[in-house]
Protein backbone atom coordinates (compact mmCIF):
# COMPACT_ATOMS: atom_id res chain seq x y z
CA UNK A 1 -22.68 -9.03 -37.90
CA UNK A 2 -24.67 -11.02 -35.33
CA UNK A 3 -21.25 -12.64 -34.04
CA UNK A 4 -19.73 -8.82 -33.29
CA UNK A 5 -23.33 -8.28 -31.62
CA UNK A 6 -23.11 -11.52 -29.71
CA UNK A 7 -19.39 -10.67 -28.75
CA UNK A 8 -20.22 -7.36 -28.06
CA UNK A 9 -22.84 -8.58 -25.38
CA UNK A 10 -20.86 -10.91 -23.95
CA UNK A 11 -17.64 -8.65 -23.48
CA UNK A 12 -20.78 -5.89 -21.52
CA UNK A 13 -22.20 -8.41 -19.39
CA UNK A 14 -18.38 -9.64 -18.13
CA UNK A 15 -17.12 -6.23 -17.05
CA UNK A 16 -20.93 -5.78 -15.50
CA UNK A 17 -20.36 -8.84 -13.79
CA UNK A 18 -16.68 -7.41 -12.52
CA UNK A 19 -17.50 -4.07 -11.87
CA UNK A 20 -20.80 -5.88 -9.72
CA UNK A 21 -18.28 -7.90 -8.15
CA UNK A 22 -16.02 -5.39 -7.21
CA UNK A 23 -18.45 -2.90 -5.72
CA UNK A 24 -19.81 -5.64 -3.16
CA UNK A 25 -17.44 -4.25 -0.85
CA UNK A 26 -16.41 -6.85 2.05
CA UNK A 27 -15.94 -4.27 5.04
CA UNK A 28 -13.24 -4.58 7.32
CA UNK A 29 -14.85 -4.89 11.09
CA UNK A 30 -11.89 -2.95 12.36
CA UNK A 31 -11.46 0.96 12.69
CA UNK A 32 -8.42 2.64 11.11
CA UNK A 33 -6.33 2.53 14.43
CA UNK A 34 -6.61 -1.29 14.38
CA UNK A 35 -4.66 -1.94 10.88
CA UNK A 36 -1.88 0.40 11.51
CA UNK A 37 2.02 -1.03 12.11
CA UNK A 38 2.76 -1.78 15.70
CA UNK A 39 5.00 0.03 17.34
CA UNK A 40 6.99 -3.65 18.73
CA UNK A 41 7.53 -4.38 14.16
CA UNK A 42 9.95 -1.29 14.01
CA UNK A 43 13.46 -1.44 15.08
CA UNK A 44 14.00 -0.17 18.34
CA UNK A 45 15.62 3.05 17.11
CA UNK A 46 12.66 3.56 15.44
CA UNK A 47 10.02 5.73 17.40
CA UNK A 48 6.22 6.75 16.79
CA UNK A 49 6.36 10.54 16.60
CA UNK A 50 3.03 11.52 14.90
CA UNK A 51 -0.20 10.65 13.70
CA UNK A 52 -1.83 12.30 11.06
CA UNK A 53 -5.76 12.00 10.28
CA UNK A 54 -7.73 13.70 7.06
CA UNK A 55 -8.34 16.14 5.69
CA UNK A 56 -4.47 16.60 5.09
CA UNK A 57 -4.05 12.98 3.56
CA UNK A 58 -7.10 11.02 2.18
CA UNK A 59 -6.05 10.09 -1.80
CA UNK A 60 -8.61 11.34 -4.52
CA UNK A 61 -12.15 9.33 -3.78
CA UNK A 62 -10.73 7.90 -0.22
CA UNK A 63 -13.30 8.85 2.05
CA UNK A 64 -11.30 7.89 5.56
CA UNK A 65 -7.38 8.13 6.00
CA UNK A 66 -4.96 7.44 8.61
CA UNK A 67 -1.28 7.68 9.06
CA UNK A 68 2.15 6.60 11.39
CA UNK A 69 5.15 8.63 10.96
CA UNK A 70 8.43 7.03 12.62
CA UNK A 71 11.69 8.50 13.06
CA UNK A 72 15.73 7.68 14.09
CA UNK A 73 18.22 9.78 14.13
CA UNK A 74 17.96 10.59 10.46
CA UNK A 75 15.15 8.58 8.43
CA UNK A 76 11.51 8.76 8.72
CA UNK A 77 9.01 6.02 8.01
CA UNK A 78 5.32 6.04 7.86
CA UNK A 79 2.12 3.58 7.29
CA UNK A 80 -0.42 5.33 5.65
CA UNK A 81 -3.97 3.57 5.11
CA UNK A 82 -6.45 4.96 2.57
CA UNK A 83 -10.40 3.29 2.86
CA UNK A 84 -12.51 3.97 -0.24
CA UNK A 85 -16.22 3.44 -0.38
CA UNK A 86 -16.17 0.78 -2.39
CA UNK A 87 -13.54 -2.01 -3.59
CA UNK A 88 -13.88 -0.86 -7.37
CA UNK A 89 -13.10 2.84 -6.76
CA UNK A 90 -9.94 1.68 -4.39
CA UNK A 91 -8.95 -0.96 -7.38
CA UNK A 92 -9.08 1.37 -9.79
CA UNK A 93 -7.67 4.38 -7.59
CA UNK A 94 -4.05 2.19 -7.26
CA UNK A 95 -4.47 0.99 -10.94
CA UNK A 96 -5.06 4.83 -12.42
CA UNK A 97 -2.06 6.34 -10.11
CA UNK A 98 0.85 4.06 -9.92
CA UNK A 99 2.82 8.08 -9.62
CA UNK A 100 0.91 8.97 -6.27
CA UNK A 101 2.81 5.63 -4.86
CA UNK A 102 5.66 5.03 -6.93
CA UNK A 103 7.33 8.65 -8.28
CA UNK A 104 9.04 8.52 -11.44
CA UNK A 105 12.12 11.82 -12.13
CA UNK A 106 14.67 10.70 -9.84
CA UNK A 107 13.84 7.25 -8.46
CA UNK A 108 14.09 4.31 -10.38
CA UNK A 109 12.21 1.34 -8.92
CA UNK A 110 12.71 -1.97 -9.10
CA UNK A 111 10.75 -5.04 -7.38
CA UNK A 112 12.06 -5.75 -4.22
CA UNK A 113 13.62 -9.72 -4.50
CA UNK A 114 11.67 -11.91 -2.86
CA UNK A 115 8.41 -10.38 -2.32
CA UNK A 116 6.57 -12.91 -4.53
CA UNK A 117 7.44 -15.39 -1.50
CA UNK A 118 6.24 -13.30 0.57
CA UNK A 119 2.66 -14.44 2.61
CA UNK A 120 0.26 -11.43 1.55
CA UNK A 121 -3.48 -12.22 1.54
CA UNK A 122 -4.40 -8.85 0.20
CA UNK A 123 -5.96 -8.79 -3.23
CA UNK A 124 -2.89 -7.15 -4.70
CA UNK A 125 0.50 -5.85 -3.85
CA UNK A 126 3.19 -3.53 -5.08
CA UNK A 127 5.95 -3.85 -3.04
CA UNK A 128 9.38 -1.98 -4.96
CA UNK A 129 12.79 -0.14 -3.73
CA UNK A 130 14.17 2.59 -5.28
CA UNK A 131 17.57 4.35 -5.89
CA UNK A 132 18.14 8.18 -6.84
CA UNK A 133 20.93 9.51 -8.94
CA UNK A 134 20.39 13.04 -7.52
CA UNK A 135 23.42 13.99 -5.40
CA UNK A 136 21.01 16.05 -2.68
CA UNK A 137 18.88 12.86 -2.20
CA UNK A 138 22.13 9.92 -1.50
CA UNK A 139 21.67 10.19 2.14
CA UNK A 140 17.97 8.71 1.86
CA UNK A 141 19.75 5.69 0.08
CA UNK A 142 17.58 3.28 -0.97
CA UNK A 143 13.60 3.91 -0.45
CA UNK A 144 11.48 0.73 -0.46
CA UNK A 145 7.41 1.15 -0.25
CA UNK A 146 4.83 -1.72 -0.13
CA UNK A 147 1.28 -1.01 -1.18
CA UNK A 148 -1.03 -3.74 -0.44
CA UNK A 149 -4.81 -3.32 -1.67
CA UNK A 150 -7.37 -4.82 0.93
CA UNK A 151 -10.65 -4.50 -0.54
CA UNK A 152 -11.48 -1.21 0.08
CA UNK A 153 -8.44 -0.36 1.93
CA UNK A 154 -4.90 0.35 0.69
CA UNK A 155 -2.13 0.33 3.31
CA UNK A 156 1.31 2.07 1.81
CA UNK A 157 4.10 1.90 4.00
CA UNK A 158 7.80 3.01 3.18
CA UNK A 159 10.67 3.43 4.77
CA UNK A 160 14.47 3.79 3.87
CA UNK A 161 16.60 0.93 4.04
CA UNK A 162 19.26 0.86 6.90
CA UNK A 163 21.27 -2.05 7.04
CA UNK A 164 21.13 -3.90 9.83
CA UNK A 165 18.36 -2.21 11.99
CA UNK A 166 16.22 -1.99 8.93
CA UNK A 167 17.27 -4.22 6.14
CA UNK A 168 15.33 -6.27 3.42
CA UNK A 169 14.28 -8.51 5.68
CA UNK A 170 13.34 -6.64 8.55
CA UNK A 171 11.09 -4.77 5.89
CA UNK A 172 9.44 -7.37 4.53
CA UNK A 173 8.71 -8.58 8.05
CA UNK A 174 7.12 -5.22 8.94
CA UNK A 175 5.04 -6.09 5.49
CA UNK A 176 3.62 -9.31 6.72
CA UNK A 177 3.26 -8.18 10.46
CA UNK A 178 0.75 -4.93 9.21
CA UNK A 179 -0.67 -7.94 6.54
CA UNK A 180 -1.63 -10.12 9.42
CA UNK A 181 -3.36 -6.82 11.40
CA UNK A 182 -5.95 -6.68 8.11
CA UNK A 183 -6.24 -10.75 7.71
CA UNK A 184 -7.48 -10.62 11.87
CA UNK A 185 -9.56 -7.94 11.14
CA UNK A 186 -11.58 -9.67 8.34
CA UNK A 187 -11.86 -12.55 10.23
């Protein structure tokens, strides 16, 4: 009995010491405008055509939200990022709703190969491509969305995938371009 107890302690006082650990929320010095894609990452068919700012997107508990939309001919792409109040309540916001980012129905996602290489220094990423057997969604091809957890802050950005102006590649490098906006800003 006293070696559940002593377990039992031991197991409270660890997700104390997380959930402590967690809230101490490092703060980004930089406003939402500063960690959001630059316009020179996007291939030049690619243009800025709107900004959107809350109440329309913030996620459940995000208290701040900003968001790109880009656009070609046919496609749109956007960068969306989401600050919570704390880094607990955005860790357990992308933990709780995988869906929000990553629909099931018609999409079937799969990791994107060679992400694992990639040079993140968020605390987590999610970064998958997706195909849809519907018939009325083929022209969006294939759909690939990165979600990168900063602390507080989670930055989603998708786009379709248009070989060559906007391949794998060029992708990932828009990845690591809006990762190296948030590793400035902590700096």
């Amino acid at each position: 009995m006293r070696r559940w107890s002593r377990s039992i302690l031991l197991l409270l006082i660890t997700c104390a010491a997380v959930a402590l650990a967690l809230t101490l929320t490092r703060r980004h010095s930089c406003d939402l405008d500063a960690l959001m894609v630059e316009d020179i990452l996007m291939p030049s068919d690619w243009l800025r055509v709107g900004r959107v700012l809350p109440p329309v997107l913030p996620k459940e508990g995000a208290h701040d939200a900003l968001a790109v939309v880009y656009a070609n001919d046919s496609d749109t792409a956007q960068h969306e990022v989401y600050r919570y109040a704390t880094e607990l309540s955005a860790f357990l916001y992308l933990r709780i709703n995988k869906q929000v980012f990553f629909p099931s129905g018609l999409w079937y996602w799969s990791e994107m190969e060679g992400t694992g290489d990639l040079p993140l220094s968020g605390d987590e990423a999610r970064i998958l491509c997706a195909r849809s057997n519907d018939p009325t969604l083929r022209t969006v091809g294939t759909l690939c969305t990165a979600v990168v957890r900063y602390g507080p802050d989670i930055s989603v950005f998708s786009a379709p995938l248009r070989p060559p102006e906007l391949s794998e590649t060029t992708f990932s490098g828009i990845v690591v371009g809006i990762d190296h906006r948030f590793e400035s800003c902590g700096d």
